[in-house]
Protein backbone atom coordinates (compact mmCIF):
# COMPACT_ATOMS: atom_id res chain seq x y z
CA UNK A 1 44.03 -35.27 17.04
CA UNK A 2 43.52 -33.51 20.13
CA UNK A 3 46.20 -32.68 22.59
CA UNK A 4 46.19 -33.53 26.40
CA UNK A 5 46.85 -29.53 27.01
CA UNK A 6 44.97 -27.27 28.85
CA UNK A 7 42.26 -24.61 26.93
CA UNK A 8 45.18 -21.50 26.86
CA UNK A 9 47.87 -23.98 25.80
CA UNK A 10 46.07 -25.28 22.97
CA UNK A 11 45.87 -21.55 21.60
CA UNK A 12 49.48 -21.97 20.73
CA UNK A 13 50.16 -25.47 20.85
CA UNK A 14 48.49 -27.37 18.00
CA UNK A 15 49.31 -28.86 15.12
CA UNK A 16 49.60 -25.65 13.45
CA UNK A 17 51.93 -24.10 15.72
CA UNK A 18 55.12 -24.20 13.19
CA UNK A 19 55.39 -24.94 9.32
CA UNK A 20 57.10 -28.56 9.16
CA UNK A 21 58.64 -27.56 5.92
CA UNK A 22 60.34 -24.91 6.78
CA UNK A 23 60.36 -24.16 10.45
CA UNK A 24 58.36 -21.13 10.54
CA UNK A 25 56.27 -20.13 13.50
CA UNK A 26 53.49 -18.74 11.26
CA UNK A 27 50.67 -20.42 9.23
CA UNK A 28 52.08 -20.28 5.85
CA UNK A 29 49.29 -17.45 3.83
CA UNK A 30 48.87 -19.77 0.72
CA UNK A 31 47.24 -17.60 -2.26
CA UNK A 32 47.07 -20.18 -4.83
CA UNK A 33 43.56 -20.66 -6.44
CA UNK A 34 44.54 -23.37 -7.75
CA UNK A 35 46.92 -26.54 -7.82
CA UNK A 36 48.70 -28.23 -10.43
CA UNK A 37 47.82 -32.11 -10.38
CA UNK A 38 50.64 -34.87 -11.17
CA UNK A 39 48.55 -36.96 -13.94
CA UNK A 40 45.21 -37.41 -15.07
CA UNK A 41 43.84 -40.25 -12.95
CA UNK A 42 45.29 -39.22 -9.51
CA UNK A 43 44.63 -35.68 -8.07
CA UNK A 44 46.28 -34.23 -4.99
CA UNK A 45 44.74 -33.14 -1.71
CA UNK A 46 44.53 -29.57 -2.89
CA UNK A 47 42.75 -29.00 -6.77
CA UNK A 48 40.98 -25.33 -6.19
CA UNK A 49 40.47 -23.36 -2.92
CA UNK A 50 36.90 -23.04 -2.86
CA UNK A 51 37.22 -26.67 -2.21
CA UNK A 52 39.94 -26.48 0.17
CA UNK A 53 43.14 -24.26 0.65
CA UNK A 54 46.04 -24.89 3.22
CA UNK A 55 45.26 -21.93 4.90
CA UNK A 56 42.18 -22.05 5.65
CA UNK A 57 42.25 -25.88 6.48
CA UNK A 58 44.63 -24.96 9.64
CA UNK A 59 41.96 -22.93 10.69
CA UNK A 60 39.47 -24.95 10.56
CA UNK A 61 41.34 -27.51 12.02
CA UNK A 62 42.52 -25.13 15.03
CA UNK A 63 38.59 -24.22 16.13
CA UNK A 64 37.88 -27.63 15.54
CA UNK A 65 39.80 -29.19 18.16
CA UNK A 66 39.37 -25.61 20.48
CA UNK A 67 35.47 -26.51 20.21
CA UNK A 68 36.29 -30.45 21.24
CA UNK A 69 34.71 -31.60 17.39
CA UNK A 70 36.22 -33.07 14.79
CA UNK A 71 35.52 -31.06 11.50
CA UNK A 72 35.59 -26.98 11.29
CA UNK A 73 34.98 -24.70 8.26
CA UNK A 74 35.63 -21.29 8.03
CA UNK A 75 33.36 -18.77 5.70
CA UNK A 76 33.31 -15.46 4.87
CA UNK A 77 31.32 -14.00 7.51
CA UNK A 78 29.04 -15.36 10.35
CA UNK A 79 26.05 -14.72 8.37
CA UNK A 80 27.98 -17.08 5.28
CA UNK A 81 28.05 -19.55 8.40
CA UNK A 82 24.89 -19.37 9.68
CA UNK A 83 23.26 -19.28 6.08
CA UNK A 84 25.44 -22.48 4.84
CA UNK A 85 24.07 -24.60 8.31
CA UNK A 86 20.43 -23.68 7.18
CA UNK A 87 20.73 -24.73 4.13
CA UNK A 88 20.72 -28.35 5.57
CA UNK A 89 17.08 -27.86 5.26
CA UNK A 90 14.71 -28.59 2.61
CA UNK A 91 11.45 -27.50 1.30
CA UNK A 92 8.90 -28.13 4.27
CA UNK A 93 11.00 -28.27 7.32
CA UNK A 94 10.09 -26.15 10.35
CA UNK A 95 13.02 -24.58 13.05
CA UNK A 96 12.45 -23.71 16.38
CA UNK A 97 14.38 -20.66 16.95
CA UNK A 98 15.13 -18.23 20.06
CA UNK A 99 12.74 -15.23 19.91
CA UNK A 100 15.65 -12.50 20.88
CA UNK A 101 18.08 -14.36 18.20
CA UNK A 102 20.65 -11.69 16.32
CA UNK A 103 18.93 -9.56 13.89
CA UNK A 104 21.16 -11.13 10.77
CA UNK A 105 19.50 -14.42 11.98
CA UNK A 106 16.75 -13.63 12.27
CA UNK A 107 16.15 -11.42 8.31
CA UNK A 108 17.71 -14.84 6.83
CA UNK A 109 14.30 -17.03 8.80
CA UNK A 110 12.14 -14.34 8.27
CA UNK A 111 12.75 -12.96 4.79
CA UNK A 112 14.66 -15.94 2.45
CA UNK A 113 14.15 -18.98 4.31
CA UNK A 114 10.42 -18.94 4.41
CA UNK A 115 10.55 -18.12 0.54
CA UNK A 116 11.72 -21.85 0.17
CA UNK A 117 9.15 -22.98 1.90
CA UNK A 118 10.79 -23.27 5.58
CA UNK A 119 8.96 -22.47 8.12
CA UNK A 120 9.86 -21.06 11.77
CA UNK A 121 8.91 -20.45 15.24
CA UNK A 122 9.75 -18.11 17.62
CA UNK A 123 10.19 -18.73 21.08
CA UNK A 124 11.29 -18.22 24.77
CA UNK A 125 14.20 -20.82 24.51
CA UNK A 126 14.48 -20.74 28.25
CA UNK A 127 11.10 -22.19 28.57
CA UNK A 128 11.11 -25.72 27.85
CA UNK A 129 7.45 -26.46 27.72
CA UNK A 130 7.03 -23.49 25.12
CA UNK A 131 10.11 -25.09 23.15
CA UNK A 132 8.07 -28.33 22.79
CA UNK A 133 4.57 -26.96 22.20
CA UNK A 134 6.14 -25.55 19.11
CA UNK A 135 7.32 -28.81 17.65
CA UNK A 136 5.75 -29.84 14.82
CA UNK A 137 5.92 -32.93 12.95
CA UNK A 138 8.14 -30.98 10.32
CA UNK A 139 10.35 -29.50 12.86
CA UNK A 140 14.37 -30.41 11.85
CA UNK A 141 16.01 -27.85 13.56
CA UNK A 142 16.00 -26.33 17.29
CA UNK A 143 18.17 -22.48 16.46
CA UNK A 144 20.02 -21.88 20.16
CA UNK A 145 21.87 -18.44 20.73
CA UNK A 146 22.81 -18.44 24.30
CA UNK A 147 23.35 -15.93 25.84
CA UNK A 148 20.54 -14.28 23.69
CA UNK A 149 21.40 -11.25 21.80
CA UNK A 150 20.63 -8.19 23.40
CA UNK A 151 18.84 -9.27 26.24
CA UNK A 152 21.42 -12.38 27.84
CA UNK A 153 18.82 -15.11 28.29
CA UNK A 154 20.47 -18.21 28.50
CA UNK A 155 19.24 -21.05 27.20
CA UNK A 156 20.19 -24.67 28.54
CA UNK A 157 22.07 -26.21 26.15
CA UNK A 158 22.02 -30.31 27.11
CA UNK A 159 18.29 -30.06 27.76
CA UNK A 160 17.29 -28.84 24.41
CA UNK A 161 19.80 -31.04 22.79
CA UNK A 162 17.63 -33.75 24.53
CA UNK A 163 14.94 -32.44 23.17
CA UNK A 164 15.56 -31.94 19.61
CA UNK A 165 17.11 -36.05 19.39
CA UNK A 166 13.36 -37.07 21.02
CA UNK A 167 11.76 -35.14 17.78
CA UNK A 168 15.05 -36.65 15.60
CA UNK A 169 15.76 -33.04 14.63
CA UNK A 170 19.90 -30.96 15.23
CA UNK A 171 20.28 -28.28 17.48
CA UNK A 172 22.43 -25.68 16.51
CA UNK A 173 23.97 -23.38 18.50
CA UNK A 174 25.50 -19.60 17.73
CA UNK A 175 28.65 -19.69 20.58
CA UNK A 176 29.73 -16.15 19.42
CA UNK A 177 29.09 -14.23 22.82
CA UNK A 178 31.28 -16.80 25.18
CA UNK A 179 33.41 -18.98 22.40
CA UNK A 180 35.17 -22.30 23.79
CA UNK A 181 36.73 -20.48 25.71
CA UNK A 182 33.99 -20.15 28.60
CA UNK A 183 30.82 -22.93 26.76
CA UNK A 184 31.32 -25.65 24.41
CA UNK A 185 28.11 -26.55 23.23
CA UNK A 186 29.09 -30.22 21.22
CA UNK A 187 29.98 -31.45 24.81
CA UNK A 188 26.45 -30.44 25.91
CA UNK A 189 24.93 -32.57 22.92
CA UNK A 190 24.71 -29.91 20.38
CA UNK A 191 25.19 -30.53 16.88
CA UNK A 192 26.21 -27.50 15.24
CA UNK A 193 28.23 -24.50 16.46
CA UNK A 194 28.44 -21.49 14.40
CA UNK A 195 30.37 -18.39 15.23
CA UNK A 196 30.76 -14.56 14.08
CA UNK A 197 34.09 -15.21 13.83
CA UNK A 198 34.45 -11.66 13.36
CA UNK A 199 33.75 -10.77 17.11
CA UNK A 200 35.94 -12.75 20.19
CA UNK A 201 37.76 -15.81 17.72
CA UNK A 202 39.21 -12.67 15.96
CA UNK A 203 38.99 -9.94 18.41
CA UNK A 204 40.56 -7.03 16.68
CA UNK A 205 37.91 -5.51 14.81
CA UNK A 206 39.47 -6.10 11.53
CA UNK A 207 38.44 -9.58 10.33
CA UNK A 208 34.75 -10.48 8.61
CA UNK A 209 34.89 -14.48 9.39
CA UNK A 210 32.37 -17.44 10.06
CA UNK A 211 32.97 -20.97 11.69
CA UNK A 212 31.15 -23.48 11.62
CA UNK A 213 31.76 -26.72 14.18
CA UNK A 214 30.37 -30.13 13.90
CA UNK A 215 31.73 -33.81 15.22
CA UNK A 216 29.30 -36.06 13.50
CA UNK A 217 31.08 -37.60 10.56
CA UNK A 218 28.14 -37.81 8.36
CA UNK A 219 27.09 -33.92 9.65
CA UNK A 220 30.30 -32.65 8.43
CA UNK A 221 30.44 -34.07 5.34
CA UNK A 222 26.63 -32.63 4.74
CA UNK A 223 28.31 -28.83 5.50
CA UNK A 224 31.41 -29.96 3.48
CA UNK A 225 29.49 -30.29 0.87
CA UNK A 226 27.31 -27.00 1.57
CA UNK A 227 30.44 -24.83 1.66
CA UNK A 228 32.17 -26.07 -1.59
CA UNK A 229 28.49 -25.34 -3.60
CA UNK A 230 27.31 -22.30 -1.93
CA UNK A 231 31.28 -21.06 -1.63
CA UNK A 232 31.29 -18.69 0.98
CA UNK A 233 34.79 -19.40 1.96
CA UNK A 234 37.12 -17.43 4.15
CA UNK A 235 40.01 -15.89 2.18
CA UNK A 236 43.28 -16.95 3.40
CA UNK A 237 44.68 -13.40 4.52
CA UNK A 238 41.40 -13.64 7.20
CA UNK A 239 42.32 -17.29 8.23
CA UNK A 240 45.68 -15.58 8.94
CA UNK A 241 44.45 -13.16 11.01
CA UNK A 242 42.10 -15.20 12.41
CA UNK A 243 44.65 -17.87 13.79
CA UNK A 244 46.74 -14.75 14.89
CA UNK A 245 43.73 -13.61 16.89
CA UNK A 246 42.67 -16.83 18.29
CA UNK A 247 46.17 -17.54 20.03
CA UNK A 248 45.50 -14.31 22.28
CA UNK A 249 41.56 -15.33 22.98
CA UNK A 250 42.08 -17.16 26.67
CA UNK A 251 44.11 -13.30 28.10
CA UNK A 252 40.94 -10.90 26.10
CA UNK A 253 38.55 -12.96 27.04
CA UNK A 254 39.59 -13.37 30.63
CA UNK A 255 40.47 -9.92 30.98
CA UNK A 256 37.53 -8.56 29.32
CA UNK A 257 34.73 -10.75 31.31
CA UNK A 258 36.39 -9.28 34.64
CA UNK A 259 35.83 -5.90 33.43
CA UNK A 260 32.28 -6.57 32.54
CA UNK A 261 31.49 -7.83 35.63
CA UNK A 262 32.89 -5.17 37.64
CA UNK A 263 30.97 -2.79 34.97
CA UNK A 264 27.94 -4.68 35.31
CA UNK A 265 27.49 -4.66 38.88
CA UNK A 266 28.25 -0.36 39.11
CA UNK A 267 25.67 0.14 36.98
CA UNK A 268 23.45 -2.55 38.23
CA UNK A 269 23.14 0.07 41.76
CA UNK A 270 23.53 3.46 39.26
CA UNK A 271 19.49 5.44 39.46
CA UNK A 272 20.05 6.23 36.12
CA UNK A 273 20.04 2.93 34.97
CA UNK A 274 16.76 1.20 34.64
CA UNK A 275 18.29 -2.56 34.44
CA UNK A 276 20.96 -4.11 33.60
CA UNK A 277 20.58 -7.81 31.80
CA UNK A 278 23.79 -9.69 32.82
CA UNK A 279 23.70 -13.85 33.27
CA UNK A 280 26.59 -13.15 36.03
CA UNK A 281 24.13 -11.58 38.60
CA UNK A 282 22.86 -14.22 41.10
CA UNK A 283 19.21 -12.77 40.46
CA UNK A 284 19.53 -13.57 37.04
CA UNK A 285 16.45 -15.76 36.12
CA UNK A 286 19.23 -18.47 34.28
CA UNK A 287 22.11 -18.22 36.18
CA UNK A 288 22.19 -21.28 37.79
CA UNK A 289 22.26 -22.75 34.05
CA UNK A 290 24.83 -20.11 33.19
CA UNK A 291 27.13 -21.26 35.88
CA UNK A 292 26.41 -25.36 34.84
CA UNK A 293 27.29 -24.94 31.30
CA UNK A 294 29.91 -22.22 31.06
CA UNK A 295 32.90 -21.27 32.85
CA UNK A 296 31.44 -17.47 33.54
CA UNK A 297 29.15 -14.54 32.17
CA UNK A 298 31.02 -13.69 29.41
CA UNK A 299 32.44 -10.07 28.05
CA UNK A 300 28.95 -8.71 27.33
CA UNK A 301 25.69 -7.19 28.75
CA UNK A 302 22.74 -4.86 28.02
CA UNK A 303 21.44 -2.39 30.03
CA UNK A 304 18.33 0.38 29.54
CA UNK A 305 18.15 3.91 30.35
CA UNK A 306 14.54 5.17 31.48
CA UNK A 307 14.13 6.46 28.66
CA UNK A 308 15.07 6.82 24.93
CA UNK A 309 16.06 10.50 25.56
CA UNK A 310 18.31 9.80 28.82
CA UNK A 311 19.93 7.09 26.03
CA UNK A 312 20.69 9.84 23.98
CA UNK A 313 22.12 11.70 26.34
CA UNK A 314 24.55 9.00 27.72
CA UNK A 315 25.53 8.12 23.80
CA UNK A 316 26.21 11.70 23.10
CA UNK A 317 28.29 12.24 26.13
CA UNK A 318 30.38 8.95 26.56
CA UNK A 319 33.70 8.78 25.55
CA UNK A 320 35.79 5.59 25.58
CA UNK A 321 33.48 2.82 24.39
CA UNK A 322 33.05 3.08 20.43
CA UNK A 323 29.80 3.24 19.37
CA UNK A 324 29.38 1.02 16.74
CA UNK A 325 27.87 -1.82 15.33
CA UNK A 326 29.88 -5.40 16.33
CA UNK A 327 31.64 -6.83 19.83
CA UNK A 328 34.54 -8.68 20.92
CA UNK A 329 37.26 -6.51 20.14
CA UNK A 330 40.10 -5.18 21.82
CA UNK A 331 38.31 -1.81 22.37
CA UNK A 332 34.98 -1.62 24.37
CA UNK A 333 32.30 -1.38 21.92
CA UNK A 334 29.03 0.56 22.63
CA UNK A 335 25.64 -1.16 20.56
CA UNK A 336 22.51 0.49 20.19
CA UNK A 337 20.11 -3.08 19.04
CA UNK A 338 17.28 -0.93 17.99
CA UNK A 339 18.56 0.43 14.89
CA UNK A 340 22.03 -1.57 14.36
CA UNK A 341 22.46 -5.83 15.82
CA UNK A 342 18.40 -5.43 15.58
CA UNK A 343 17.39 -3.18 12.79
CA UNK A 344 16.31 -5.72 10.76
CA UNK A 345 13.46 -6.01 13.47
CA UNK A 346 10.41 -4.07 12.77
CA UNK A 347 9.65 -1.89 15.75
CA UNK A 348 6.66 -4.35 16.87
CA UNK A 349 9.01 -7.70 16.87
CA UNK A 350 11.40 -5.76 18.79
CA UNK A 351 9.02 -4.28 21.64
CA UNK A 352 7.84 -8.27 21.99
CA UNK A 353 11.08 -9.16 22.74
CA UNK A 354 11.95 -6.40 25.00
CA UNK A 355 14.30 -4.84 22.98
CA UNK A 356 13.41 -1.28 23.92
CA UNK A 357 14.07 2.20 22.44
CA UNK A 358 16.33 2.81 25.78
CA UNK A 359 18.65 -0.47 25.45
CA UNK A 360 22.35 -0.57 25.09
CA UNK A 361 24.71 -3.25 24.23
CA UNK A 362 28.26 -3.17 25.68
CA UNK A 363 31.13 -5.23 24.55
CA UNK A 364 33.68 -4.73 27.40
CA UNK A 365 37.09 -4.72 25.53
CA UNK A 366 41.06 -4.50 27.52
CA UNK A 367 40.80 -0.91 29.12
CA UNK A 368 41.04 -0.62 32.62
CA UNK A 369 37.26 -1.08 34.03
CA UNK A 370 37.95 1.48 36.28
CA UNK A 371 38.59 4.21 33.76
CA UNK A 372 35.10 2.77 31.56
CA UNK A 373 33.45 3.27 34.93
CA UNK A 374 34.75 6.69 35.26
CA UNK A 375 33.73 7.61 31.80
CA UNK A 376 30.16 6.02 32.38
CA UNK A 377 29.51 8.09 35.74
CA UNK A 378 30.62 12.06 34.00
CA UNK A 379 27.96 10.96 30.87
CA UNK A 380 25.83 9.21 33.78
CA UNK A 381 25.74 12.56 35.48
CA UNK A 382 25.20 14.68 32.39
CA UNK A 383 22.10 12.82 31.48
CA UNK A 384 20.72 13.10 35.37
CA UNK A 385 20.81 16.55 35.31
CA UNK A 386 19.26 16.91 31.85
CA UNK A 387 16.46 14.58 32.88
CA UNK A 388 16.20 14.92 36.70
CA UNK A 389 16.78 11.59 37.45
């Protein structure tokens, strides 16, 4: 049951916020695989935790309520999540999906999907009349990552939720980039939202986790089902950490958005930087729907180089950021799309999309902007001189 609390009190106070058996101020890490059952005829709420495990059903029950739905399940990676939600499909049913969708996403549509006979579509979610041109009478489910991944288009949410009931098919929505912390997508009349839980829920780099979020009755037990046969399910010592890093997400989050918005807008005016894709900048072609349907621009942006060589340059000479696949950590992490979120991609998909050769990713983590600025402008100036720009 949800609380009448504010978003940052809810972190901490939920049901989950002590054991009632024993006091404890910590989600109890239950390892058993399985329980033992009374009698024959009547079997307790716990039998085997692929099916369901203490643990992991405070977690679920945590992002549930953070994400204002009414069922949650937690797998073992966001792939696991995304993977169990398609397989709501069947033989012969078509998705819409956003063309600049996360590599992962888009391997499983392109490469195993379509070998059970699902089709897809790509397109420019932010165009509406492109969304419905590609309906076709098949068409079940309309794939929403917003902002995109690498390239921050945002997509508005309520509008193709509109949509997709007129053509009787779900949206789903990947929420990873701005969590329900800044968007919730089920109050926008989405039916799905799926997470890398890995990335902001968790936020310390040391967690593989999925979530899935649904508040139809009949939807969740559909994905109930899904999890317990497929059995991707998050082990318990990751719903641990997970519920330890959610309870910190409202401070990172706000602190890390700030910094990427100061970040942004210094290299947004930098000549060595070509552009800078950010849904906070009032020339943003979406940001009037960024502003409606979420509480800021989030923790990440892109930006390109003018060229793959001044990249280089910048990559080799930076120093804070790591570079490394993944975001929403605690440190600043530095993404090259072409060859890691986007390698799936062949070269061709990814020039359609605009995901060029001179692209970066940047997950702004809890340094001080000012020193990630500083750090940007010596490699800045390195790769200037080496390239006279």
């Amino acid at each position: 049951m949800s609380t009448p609390y504010t978003f940052e009190t809810k972190l901490l106070h939920n049901k989950h916020k002590f054991d009632p058996e024993t006091g404890a101020v910590s989600v109890p890490i239950q390892h058993a695989s399985t329980f033992h059952q009374k009698d024959i005829e009547t079997f307790g709420k716990y039998d085997y935790s692929r099916s369901l495990n203490p643990t992991r059903e405070a977690v679920e029950e945590v992002v549930a309520e953070l994400e204002e739905g009414t069922h949650g399940f937690a797998f073992s990676s966001g792939m696991a999540a995304i993977s169990t939600a398609f397989l709501l499909l069947s033989q012969g049913d078509h998705v819409v999906i956003s063309e600049d969708v996360y590599g992962g996403t888009y391997r499983m549509v392109t490469t195993v999907l379509n070998r059970f006979g699902i089709d897809h579509t790509f397109v420019d979610m932010t165009n509406l009349a492109e969304v419905e041109a590609a309906v076709l009478p098949n068409t079940k489910v309309f794939y929403v990552e917003t902002p995109s991944n690498p390239l921050l288009k945002v997509t508005d949410i309520e509008a193709i939720s509109l949509l997709a009931k007129k053509y009787n098919a779900w949206t789903f929505v990947d929420n990873t980039f701005l969590t329900p912390a800044l968007q919730k997508p089920l109050t926008l009349g989405a039916d799905v939202v799926l997470h890398s839980a890995t990335k902001f829920l968790s936020g310390h780099s040391d967690v593989i986790a999925g979530v899935a979020v649904v508040k139809d009755a009949d939807l969740a037990k559909q994905i109930g089902y899904l999890q317990n046969s497929f059995g991707a399910v998050l082990g318990v010592q990751d719903c641990w950490l997970l519920l330890r890093g959610i309870k910190t997400l409202h401070v990172r989050m706000k602190h890390s958005c700030d910094g990427a918005k100061i970040i942004a807008e210094h290299l947004q005016n930098h000549p060595c930087i070509k552009k800078v894709h950010y849904p906070g900048f009032e020339d943003h072609p979406q940001y009037a729907i960024q502003r409606k349907q979420a509480l800021n621009a989030g923790a990440v942006f892109s930006f390109e180089l003018h060229s793959e060589e001044a990249m280089r340059t910048f990559v080799e000479n930076v120093k804070l950021p790591v570079f490394a696949v993944s975001l929403g950590a605690v440190e600043s992490i530095l993404s090259y799309p072409a060859k890691m979120s986007h390698a799936a991609m062949d070269p061709a998909a990814r020039a359609e999309r605009g995901i060029t050769d001179s692209l970066l990713r940047l997950s702004v983590g809890l340094e001080n902007p000012q020193d990630l600025i500083n750090d940007f402008d010596t490699a800045l100036k390195k790769t200037a001189a080496l390239h006279y720009i």
